[in-house]
Protein backbone atom coordinates (compact mmCIF):
# COMPACT_ATOMS: atom_id res chain seq x y z
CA UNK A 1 -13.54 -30.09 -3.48
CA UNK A 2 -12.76 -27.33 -5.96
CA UNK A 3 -14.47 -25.48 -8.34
CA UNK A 4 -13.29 -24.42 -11.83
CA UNK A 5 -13.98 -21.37 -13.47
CA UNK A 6 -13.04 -21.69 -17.19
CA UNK A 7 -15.01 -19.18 -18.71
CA UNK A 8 -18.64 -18.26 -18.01
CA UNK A 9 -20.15 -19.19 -14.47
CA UNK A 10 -22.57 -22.10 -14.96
CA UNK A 11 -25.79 -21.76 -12.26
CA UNK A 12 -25.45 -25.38 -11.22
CA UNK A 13 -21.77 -24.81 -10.36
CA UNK A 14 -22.90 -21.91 -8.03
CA UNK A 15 -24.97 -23.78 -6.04
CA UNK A 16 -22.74 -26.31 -5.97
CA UNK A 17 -20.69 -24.15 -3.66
CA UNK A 18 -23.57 -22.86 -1.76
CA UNK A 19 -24.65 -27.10 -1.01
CA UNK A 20 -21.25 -28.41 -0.30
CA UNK A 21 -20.65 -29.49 2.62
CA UNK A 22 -18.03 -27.01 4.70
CA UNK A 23 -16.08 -30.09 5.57
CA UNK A 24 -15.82 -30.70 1.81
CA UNK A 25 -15.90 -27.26 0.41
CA UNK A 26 -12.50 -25.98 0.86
CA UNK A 27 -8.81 -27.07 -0.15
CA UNK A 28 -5.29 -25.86 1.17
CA UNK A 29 -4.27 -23.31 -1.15
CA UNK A 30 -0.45 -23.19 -2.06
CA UNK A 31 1.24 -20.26 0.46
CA UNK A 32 3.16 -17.63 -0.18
CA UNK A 33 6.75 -17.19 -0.04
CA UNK A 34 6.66 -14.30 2.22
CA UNK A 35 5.99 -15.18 5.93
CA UNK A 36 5.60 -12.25 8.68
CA UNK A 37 8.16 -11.45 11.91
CA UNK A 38 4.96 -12.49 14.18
CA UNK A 39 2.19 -10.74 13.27
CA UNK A 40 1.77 -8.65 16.82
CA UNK A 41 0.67 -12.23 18.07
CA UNK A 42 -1.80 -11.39 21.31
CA UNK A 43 -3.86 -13.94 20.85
CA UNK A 44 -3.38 -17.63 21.72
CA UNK A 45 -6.29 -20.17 20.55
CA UNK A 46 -7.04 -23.56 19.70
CA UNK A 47 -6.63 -23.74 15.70
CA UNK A 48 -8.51 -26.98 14.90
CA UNK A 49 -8.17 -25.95 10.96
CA UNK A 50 -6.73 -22.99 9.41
CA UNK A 51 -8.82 -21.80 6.49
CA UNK A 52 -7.00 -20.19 3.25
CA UNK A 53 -8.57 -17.38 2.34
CA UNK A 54 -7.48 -14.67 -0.97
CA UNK A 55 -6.98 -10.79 -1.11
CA UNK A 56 -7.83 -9.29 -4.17
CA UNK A 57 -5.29 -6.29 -4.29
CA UNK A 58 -5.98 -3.80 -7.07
CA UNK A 59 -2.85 -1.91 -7.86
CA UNK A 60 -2.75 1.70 -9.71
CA UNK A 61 -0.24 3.61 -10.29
CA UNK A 62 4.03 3.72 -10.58
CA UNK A 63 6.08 2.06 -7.89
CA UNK A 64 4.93 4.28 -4.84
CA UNK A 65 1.26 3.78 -5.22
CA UNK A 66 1.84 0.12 -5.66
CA UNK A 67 3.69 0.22 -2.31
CA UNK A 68 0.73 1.86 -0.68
CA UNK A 69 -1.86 -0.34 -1.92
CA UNK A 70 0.30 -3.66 -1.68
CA UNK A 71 1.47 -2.73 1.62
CA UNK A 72 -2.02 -2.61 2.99
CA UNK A 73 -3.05 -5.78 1.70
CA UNK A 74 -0.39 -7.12 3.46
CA UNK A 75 -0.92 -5.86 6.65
CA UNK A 76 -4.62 -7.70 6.10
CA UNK A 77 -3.37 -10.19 5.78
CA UNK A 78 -1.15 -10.52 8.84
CA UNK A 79 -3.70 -9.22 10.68
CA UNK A 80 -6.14 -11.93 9.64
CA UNK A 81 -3.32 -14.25 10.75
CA UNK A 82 -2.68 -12.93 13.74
CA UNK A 83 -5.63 -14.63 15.40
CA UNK A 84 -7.31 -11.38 16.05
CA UNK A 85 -10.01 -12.76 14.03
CA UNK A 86 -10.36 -16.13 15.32
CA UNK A 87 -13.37 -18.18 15.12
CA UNK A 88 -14.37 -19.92 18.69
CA UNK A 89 -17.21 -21.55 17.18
CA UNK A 90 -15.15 -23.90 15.12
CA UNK A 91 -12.08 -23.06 16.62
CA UNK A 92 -10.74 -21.51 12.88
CA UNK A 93 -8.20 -19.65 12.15
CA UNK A 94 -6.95 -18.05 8.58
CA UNK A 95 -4.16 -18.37 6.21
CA UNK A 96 -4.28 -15.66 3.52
CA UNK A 97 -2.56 -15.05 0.28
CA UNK A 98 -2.61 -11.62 -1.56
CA UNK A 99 -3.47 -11.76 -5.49
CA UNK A 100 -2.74 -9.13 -7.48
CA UNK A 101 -4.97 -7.36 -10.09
CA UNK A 102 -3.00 -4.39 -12.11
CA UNK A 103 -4.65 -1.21 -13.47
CA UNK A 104 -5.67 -0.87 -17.05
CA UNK A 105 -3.84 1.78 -18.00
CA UNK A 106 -0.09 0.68 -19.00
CA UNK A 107 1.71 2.59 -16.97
CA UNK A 108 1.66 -0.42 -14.49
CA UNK A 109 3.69 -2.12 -16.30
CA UNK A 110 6.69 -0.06 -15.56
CA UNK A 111 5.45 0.58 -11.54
CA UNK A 112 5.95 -3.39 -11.43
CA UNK A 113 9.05 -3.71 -12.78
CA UNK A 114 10.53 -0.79 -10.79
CA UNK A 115 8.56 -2.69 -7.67
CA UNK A 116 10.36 -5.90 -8.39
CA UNK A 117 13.55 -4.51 -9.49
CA UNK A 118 14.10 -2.12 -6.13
CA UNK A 119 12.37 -4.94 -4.18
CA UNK A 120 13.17 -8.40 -4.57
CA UNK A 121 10.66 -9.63 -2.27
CA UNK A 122 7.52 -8.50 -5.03
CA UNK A 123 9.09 -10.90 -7.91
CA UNK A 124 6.83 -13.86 -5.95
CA UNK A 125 3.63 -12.24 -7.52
CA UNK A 126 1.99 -12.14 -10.72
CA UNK A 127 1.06 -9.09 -11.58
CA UNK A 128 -1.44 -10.07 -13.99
CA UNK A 129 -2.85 -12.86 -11.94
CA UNK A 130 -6.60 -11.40 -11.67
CA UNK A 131 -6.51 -9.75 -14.85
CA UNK A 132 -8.75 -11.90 -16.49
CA UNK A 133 -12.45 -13.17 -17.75
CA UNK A 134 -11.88 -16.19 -15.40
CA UNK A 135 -11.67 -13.83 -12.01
CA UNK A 136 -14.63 -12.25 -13.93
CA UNK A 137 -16.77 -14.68 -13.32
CA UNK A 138 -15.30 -15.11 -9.50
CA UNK A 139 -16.60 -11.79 -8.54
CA UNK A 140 -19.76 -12.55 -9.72
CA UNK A 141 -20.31 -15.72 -7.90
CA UNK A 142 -19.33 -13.75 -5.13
CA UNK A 143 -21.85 -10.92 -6.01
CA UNK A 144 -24.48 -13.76 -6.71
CA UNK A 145 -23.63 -15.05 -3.12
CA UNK A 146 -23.29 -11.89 -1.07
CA UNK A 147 -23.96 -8.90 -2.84
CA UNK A 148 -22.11 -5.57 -4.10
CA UNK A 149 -21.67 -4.41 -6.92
CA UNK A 150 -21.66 -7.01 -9.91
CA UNK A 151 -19.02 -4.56 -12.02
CA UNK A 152 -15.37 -5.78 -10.99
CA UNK A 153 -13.04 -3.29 -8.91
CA UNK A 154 -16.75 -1.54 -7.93
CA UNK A 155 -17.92 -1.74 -4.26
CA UNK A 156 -17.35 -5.19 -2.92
CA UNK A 157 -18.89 -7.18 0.14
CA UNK A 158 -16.50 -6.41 3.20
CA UNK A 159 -15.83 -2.85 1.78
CA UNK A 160 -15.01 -1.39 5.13
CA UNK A 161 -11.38 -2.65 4.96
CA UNK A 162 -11.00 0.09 2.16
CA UNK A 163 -11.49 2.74 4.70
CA UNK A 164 -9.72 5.18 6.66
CA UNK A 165 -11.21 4.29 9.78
CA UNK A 166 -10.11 1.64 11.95
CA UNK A 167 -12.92 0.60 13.87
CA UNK A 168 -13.95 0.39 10.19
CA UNK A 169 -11.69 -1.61 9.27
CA UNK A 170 -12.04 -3.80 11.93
CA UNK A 171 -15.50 -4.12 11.30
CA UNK A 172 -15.14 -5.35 7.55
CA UNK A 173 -12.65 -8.04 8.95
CA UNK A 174 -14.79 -9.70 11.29
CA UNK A 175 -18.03 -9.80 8.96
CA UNK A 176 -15.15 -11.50 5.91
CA UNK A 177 -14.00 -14.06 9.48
CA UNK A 178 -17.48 -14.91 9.76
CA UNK A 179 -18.91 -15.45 6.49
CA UNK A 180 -15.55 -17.30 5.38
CA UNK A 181 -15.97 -19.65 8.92
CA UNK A 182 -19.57 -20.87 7.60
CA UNK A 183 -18.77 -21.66 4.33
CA UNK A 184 -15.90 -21.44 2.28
CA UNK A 185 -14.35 -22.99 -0.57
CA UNK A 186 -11.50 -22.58 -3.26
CA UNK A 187 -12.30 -21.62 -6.71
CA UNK A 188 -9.48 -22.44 -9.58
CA UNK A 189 -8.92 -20.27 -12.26
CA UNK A 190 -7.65 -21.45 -15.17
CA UNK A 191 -6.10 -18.35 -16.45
CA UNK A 192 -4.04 -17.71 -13.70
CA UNK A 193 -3.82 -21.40 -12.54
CA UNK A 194 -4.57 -20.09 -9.21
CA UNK A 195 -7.04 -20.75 -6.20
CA UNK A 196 -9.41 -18.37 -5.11
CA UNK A 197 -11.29 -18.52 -1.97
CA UNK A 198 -14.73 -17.42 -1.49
CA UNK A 199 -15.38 -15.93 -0.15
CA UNK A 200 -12.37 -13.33 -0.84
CA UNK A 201 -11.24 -9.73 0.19
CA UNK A 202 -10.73 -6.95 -2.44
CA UNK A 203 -8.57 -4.05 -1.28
CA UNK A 204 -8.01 -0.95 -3.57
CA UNK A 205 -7.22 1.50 -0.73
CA UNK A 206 -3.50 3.07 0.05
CA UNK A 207 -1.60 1.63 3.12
CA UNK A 208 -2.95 3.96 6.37
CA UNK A 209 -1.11 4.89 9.62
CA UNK A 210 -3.16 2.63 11.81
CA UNK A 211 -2.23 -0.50 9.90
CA UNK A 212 1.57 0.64 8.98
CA UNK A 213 1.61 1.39 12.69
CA UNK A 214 0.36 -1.92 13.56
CA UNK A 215 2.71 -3.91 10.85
CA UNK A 216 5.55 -1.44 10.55
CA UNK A 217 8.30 -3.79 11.19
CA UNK A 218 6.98 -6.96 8.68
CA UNK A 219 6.65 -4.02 6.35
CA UNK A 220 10.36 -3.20 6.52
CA UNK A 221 11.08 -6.52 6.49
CA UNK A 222 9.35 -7.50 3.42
CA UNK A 223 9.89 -4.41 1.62
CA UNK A 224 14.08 -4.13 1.87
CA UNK A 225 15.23 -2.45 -0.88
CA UNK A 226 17.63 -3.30 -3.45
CA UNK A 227 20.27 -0.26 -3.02
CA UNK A 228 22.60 -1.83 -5.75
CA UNK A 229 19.62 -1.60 -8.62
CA UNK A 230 17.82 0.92 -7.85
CA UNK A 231 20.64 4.18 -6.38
CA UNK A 232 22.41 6.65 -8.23
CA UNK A 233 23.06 9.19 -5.40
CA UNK A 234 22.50 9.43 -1.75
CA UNK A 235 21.51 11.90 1.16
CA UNK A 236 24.78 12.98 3.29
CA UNK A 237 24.27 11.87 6.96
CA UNK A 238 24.22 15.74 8.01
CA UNK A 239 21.64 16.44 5.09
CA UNK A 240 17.97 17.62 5.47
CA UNK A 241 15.79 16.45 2.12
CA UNK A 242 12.66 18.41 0.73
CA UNK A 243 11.09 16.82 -1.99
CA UNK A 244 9.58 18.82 -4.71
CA UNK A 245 7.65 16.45 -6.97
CA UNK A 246 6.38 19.30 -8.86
CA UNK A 247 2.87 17.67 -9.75
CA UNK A 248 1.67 21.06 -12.04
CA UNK A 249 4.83 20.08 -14.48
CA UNK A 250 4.15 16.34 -14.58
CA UNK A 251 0.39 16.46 -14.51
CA UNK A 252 -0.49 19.40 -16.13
CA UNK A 253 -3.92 18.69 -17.03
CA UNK A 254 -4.86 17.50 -13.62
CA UNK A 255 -2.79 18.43 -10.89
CA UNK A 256 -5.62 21.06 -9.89
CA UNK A 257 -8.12 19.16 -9.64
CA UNK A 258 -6.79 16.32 -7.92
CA UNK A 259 -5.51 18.67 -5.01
CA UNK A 260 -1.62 18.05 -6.17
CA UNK A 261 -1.08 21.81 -4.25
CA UNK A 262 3.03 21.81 -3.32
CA UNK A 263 4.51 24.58 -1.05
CA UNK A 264 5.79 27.82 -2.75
CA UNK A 265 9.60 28.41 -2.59
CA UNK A 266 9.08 30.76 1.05
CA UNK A 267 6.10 28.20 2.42
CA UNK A 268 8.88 25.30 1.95
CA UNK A 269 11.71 27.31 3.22
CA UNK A 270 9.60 28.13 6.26
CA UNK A 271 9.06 24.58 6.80
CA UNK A 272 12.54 24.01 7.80
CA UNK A 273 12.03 26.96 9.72
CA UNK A 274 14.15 25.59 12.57
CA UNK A 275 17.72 25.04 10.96
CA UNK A 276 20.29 27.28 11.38
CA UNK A 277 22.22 29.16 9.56
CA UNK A 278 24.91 26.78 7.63
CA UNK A 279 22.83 23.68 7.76
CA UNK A 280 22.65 21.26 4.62
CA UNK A 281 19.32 20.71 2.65
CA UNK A 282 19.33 19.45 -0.60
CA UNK A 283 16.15 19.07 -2.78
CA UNK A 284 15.04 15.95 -4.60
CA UNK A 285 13.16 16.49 -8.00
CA UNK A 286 12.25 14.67 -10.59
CA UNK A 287 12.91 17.52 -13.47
CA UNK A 288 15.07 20.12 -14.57
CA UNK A 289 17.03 21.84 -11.84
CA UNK A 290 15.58 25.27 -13.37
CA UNK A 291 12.28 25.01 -12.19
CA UNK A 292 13.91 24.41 -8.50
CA UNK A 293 15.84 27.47 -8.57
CA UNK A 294 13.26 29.74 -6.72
CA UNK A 295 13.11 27.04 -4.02
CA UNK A 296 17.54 27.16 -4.05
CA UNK A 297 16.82 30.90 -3.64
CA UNK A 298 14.38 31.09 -0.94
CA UNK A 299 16.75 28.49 1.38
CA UNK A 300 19.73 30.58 0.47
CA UNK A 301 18.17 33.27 1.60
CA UNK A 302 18.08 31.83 5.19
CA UNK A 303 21.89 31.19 5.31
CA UNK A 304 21.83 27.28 4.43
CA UNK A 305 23.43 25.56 2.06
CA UNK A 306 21.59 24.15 -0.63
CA UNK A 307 22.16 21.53 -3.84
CA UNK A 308 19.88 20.27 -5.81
CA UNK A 309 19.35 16.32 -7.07
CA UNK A 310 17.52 16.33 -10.06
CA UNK A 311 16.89 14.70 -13.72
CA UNK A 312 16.35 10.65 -11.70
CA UNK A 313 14.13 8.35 -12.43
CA UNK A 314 11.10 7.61 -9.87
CA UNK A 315 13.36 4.82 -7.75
CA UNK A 316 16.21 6.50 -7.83
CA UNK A 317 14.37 9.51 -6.06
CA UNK A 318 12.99 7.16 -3.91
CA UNK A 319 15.99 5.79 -2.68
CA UNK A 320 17.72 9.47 -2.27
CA UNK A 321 14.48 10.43 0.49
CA UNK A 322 15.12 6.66 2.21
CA UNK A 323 18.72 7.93 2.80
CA UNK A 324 18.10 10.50 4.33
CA UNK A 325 19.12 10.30 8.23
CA UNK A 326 17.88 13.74 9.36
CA UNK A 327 14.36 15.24 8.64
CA UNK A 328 12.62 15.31 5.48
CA UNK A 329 9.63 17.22 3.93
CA UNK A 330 7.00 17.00 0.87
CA UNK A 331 3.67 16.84 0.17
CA UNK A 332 1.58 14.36 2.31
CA UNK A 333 0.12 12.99 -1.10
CA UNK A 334 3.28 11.92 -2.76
CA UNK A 335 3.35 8.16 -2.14
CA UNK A 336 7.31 8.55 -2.23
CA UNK A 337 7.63 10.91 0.39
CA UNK A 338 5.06 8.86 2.38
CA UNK A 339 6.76 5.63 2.04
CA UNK A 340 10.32 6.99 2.25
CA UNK A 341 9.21 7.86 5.64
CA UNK A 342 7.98 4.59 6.32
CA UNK A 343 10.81 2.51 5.40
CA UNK A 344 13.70 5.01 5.39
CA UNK A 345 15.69 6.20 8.62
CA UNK A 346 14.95 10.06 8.65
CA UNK A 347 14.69 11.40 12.08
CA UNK A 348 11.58 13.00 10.81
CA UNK A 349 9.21 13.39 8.12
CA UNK A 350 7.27 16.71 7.78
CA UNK A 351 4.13 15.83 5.44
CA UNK A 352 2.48 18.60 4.51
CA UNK A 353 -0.77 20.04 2.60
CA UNK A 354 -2.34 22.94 1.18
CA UNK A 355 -6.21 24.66 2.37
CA UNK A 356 -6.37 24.73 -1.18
CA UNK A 357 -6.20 20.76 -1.51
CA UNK A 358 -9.20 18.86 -1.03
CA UNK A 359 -6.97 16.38 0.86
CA UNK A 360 -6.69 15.95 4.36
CA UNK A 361 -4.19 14.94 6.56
CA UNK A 362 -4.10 11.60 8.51
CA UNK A 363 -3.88 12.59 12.35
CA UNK A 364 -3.42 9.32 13.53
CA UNK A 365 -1.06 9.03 16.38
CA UNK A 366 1.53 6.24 15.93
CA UNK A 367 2.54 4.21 19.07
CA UNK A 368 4.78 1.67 17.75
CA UNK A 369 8.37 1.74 18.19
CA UNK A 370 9.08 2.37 14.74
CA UNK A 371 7.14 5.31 14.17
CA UNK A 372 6.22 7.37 16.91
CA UNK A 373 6.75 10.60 16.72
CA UNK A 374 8.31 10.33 13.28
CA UNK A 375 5.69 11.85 11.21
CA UNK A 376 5.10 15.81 11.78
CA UNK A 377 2.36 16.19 9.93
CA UNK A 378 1.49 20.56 8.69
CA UNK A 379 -1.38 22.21 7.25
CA UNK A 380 0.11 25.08 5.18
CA UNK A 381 -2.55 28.30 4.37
């Protein structure tokens, strides 16, 4: 059966879905265009019925942050998929599609067309599609039915998959496997003429190392980028990258006090301590060359020879740091250098912060292929 949610929540309707039957109470939700490489398959079970299931993904941000938040819902769901989760009870298994819910603030509406412009893969969502009174009234049947906060985008059932940790992690999975194996069912909203299951999984968390570690090569494979739209210039094969994003110019107001600390001109030159004399860096920034100079200064000083790529837009940034074949360096913060690393082919990324930041940085040792021993990760003092 399925349930319709066309404005407010009607109490009989709830316990509708509490009574039905689980037999009864779900239906096969249209799937995604996007299927994974093979999801680190390990696990080999009986599927009897495969159970759709929805991620909520809240997305903030321009087109880096919405990398890091809907790369991590992916990797959920893979991993739900990969029958790490599986139910031997009633022999279940999961099928999951992402939804996405934008932030308020309009600046998303330019981080999704850069997403969907740079990659093509992202035009298959609708950016919009739990932006709405309908999914409203979703979260609070689910509230009703299993707790959490009643405010949307506040602290949801499962909220462990929003951590760091992954044991946590882990943890929030297999309490969503087994509430969504005794009773689940599909609720339509009308809005976004969309199923959602309940119950459902709301990420708002950036992608982490343990899960792009786990997932790294679907994530290359879904996110390919779209050189053609999205490049002005590119890296030169023998040419190291730092990336100055220069937070304190773009956020004036509140680059302190969100720990946005970058390297000083001798802290970055330092951190490319190990070329010699001759080599190529250039430096990526998003404004005037001017406020580079000090940082053209201090690697001049050190005998190597500098330019400077400046006065992009965001993507085109982006793609100059994927370029990049040898090492580059930035802030550990900066979702471009971050992701750059990810799905770029630099020998090695050296993400760094500042004591002075409130941030830490992930220690997380990759052992995948695709990553170990990429990232070198500094503490600067």
């Amino acid at each position: 059966r399925q349930l319709y949610v066309i404005g407010g929540v009607a109490s009989f309707m709830f316990m509708l879905f509490v009574i039905l039957p689980q037999q009864y109470a779900w239906m096969t939700n249209e799937m995604e265009v996007h299927q994974p490489v093979n999801h680190n398959l390990t696990h080999h079970h009986e599927i009897l019925e495969t159970v759709p299931v929805t991620i909520v993904c809240q997305l903030s941000g321009e087109m880096g942050n919405n990398l890091g938040k809907l790369g991590r819902c992916l990797s959920l769901k893979w991993w739900l998929e990969s029958g790490a989760f599986y139910n031997s009870t009633n022999k279940l298994g999961f099928s999951a599609r992402v939804a996405l819910r934008h932030q308020q603030h309009n600046k998303w509406v330019r981080g999704a067309q850069d997403l969907q412009r740079c990659f093509p893969n992202t035009n298959q969502f609708d950016f919009s599609e739990a932006n709405n009174n309908e999914f409203a009234d979703i979260w609070k049947m689910q509230h009703q039915l299993l707790g959490g906060d009643e405010g949307v985008g506040a602290i949801p059932p499962f909220h462990e998959i929003n951590s760091d940790d992954k044991e946590e992690i882990v943890s929030g999975l297999n309490s969503f496997a087994s509430e969504a194996s005794k009773h689940h069912a599909m609720v339509y909203n009308a809005a976004s003429k969309r199923n959602v299951s309940l119950p459902f999984l709301f990420s708002a968390q950036f992608q982490n190392l343990p899960l792009e570690d786990r997932f790294h090569e679907e994530i290359r494979q879904f996110f390919r980028f779209n050189e053609s739209s999205c490049c002005k210039v590119m890296a030169d094969p023998d040419e190291n990258v730092f990336h100055y994003r220069n937070f304190k110019k773009e956020m004036p107001k509140r680059w302190n006090s969100f720990g946005f600390h970058e390297a000083d001109p001798q802290q970055a030159a330092d951190l490319f301590g190990h070329l010699k004399e001759g080599d190529k860096i250039a430096i990526v920034t998003r404004f005037g060359g001017e406020t580079a100079q000090p940082y053209v200064d201090a690697f001049e000083a050190r005998g190597l020879k500098v330019r400077v790529v400046d006065g992009q837009d965001g993507p085109a940034d982006f793609c100059f740091l994927m370029s990049a074949q040898k090492e580059i360096a930035g802030l550990w913060q900066s979702t471009y250098l971050t992701w750059a690393g990810y799905l770029g082919n630099a020998t090695r990324v050296i993400a760094y912060r500042m004591t002075t930041s409130r941030s830490k940085v992930e220690t997380y040792n990759c052992t995948g292929p695709g990553l170990k021993g990429k990232f070198d990760f500094r503490t600067i003092h």
